[in-house]
Protein backbone atom coordinates (compact mmCIF):
# COMPACT_ATOMS: atom_id res chain seq x y z
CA UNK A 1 87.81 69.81 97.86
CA UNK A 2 87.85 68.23 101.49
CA UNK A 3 88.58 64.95 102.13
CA UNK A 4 87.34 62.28 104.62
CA UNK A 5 89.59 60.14 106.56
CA UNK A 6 87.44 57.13 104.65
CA UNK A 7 88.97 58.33 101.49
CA UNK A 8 92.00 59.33 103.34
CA UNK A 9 92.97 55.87 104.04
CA UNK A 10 91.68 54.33 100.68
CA UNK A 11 93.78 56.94 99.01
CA UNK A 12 96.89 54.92 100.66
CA UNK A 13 95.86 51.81 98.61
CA UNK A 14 94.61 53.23 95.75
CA UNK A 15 97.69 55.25 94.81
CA UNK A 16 95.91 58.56 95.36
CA UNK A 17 99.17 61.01 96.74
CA UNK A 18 96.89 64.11 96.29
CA UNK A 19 94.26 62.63 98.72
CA UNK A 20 96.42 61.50 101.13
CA UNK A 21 98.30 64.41 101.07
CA UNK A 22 95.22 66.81 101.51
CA UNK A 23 94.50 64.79 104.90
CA UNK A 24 97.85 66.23 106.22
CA UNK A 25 95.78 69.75 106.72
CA UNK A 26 92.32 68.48 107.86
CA UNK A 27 91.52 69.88 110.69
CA UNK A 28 90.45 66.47 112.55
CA UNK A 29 93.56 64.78 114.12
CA UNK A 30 92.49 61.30 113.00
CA UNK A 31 92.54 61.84 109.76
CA UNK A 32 95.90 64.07 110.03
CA UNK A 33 96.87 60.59 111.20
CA UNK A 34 95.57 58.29 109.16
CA UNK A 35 97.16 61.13 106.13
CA UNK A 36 100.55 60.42 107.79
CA UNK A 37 100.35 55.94 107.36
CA UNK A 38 98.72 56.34 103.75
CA UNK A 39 101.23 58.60 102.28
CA UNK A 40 104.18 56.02 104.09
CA UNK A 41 101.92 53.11 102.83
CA UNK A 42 102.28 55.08 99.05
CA UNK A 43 106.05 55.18 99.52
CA UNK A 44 106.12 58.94 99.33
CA UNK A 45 106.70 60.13 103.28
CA UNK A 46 110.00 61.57 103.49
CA UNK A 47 111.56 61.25 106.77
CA UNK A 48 111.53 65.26 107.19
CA UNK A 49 107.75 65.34 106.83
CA UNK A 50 107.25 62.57 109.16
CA UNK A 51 109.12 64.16 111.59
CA UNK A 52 107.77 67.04 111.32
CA UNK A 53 104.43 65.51 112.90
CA UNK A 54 106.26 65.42 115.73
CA UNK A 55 105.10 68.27 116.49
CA UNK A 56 101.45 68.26 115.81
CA UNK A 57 99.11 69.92 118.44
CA UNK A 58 97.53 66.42 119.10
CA UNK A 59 98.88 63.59 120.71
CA UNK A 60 97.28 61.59 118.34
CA UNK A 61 98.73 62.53 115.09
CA UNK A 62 102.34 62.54 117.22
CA UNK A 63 101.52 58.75 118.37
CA UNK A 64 101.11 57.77 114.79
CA UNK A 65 104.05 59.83 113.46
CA UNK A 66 106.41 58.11 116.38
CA UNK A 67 104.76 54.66 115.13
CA UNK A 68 105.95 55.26 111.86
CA UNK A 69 109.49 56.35 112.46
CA UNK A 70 110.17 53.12 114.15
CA UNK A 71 111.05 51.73 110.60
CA UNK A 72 113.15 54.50 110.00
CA UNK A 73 116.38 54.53 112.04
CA UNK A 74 118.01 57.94 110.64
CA UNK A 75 114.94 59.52 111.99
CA UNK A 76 116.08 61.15 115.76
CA UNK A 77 113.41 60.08 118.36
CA UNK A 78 114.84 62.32 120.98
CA UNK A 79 111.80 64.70 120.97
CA UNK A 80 108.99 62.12 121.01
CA UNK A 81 110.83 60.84 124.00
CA UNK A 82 110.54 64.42 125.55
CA UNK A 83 106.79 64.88 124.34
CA UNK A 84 104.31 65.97 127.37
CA UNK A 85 101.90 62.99 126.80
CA UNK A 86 103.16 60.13 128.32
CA UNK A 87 101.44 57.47 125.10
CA UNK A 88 103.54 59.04 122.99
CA UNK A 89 106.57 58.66 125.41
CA UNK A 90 106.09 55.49 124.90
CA UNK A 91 105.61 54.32 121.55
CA UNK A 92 109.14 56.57 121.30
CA UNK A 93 110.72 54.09 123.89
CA UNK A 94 109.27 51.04 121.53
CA UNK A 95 110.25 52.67 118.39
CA UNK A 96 113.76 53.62 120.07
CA UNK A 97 113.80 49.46 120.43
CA UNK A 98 113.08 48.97 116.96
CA UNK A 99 115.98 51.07 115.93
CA UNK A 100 118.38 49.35 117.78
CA UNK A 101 121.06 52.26 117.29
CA UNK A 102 120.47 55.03 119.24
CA UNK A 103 121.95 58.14 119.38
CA UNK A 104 123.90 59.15 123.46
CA UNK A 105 120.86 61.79 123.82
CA UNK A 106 118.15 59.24 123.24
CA UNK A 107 119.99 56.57 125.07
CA UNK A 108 120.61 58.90 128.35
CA UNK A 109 116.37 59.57 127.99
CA UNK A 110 115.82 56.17 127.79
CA UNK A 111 118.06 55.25 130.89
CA UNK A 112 116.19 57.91 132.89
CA UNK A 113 112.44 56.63 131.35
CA UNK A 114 113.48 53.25 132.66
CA UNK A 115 114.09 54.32 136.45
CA UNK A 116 110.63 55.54 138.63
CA UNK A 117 113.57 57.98 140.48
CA UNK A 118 114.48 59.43 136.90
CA UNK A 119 111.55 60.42 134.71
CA UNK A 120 109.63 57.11 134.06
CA UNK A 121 106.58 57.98 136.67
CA UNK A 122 104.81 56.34 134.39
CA UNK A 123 104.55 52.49 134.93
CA UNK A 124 104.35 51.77 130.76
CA UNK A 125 106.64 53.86 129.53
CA UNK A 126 109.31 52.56 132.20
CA UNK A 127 108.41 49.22 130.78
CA UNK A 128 108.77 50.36 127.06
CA UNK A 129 112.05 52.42 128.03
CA UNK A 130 113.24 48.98 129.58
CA UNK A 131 112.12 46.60 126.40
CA UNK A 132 114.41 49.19 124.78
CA UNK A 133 117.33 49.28 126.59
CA UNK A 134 117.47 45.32 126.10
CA UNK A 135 117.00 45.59 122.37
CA UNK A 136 119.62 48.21 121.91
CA UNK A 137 122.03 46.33 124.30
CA UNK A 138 124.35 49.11 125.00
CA UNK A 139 126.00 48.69 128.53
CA UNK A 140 125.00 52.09 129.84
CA UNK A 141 121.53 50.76 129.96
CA UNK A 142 122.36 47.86 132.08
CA UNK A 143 122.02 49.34 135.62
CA UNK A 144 119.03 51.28 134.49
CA UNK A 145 117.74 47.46 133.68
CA UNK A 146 118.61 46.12 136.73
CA UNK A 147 117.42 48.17 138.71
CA UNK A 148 114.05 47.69 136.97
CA UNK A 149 113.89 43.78 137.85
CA UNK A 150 113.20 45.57 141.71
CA UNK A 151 110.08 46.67 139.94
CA UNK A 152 106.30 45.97 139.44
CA UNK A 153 106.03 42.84 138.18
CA UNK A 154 105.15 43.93 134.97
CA UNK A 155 108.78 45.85 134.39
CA UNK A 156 110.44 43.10 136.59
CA UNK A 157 109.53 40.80 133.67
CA UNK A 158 110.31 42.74 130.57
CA UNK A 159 113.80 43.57 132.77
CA UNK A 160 114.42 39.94 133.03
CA UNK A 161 113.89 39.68 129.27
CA UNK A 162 116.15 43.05 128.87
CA UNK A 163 118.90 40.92 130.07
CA UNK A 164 119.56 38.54 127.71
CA UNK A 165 122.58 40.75 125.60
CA UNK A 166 124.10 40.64 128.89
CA UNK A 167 124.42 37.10 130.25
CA UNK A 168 127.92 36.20 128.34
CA UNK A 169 130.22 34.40 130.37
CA UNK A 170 133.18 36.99 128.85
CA UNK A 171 131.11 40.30 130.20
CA UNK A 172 132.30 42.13 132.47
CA UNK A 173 129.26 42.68 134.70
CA UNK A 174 128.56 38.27 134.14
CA UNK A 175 127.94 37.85 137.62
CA UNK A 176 126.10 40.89 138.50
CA UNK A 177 123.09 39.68 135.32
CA UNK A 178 123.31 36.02 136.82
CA UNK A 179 122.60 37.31 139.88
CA UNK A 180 119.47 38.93 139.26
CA UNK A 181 118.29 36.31 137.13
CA UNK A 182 118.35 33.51 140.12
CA UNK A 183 116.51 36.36 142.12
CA UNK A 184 114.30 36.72 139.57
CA UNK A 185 113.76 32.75 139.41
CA UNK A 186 112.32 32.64 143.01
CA UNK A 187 110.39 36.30 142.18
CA UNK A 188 106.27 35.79 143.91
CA UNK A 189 104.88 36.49 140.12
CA UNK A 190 105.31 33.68 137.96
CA UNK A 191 105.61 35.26 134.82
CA UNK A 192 109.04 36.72 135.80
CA UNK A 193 110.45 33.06 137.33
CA UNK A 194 109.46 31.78 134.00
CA UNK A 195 111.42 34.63 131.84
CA UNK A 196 114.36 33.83 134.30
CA UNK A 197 114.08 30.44 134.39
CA UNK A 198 114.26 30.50 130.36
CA UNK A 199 117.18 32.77 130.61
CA UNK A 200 118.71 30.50 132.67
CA UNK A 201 118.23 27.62 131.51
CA UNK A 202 120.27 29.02 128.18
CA UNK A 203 123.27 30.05 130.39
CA UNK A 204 123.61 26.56 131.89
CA UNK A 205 121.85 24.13 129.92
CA UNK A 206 123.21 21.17 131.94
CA UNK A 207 121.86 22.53 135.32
């Protein structure tokens, strides 16, 4: 019997797992995707079949399937970060954030997604790929962030953000971060003075 993705997605509340899991096959991508969040809503997504989406044919069942995985750090987001659509590029960079731990592969992709030189031609996903790098906090992303304040305004802001697991008095690269952040406080937009400012303002409350 064929399904809708209607009864698709009620399936996800209703406890239906043979619904949900018929929408995995449908031929129509949205309901492929709405399959994928009402069998993780039921609890019964394992982290192989999720991944496996991955490689779907359309960039919307991917997007989803990337969406998902964010809550599931053992899940590798190496290929989504890789995939030739540049959405689900990045939703991987977000998702790569919400992990927190990431593995050296998807940490190198990430540090190249966050540079317009590297691979990030595209303006959002060098602003997710930055948002990452400052949620994962690992050092080898800080020049990638850096560099990024020099960006649109858009990615100079999220960069300011970025650097906030780097402004400790005890890191090494201290006064290379507090640096950029007092550029960034007399930057033309004023979104990014006020993200430095804030920043700031936490480094040297008395000033």
């Amino acid at each position: 019997m064929s399904v809708d993705r209607r009864a698709v997605a009620i399936a996800g509340h209703t406890g239906d797992v043979a619904t949900a899991t018929r929408g995995l096959d449908h031929p129509d991508p949205a309901v492929r995707a709405t399959a994928l969040g009402a069998l993780d809503r039921l609890g019964v997504l394992s982290d192989e079949r999720l991944a496996a989406a991955f490689g779907d044919e359309h960039a919307t069942v991917r997007r989803r399937a990337v969406e998902l995985a964010a809550r599931r750090p053992a899940i590798d987001l190496s290929g989504p970060l890789a995939d030739p659509d540049p959405s689900v590029v990045e939703v991987a960079a977000w998702a790569c954030g919400e992990h927190e731990e990431v593995g050296d592969h998807e940490l190198a992709t990430l540090v190249e997604l966050a540079t317009e030189a590297g691979a990030g031609s595209d303006a959002l996903v060098r602003e997710a790929a930055v948002a990452a790098l400052g949620a994962i906090g690992d050092d080898r992303g800080l020049d990638a962030i850096l560099a990024a304040t020099r960006d649109r305004p858009a990615i100079r802001r999220r960069a300011v953000l970025a650097l906030a697991p780097f402004v400790a008095p005890d890191h090494p690269r201290a006064g290379e971060v507090a640096e950029a952040l007092t550029r960034a406080a007399g930057d033309r937009d004023w979104q990014v003075r006020q993200a430095a400012e804030d920043i700031l303002r936490v480094i040297s409350p008395d000033e």
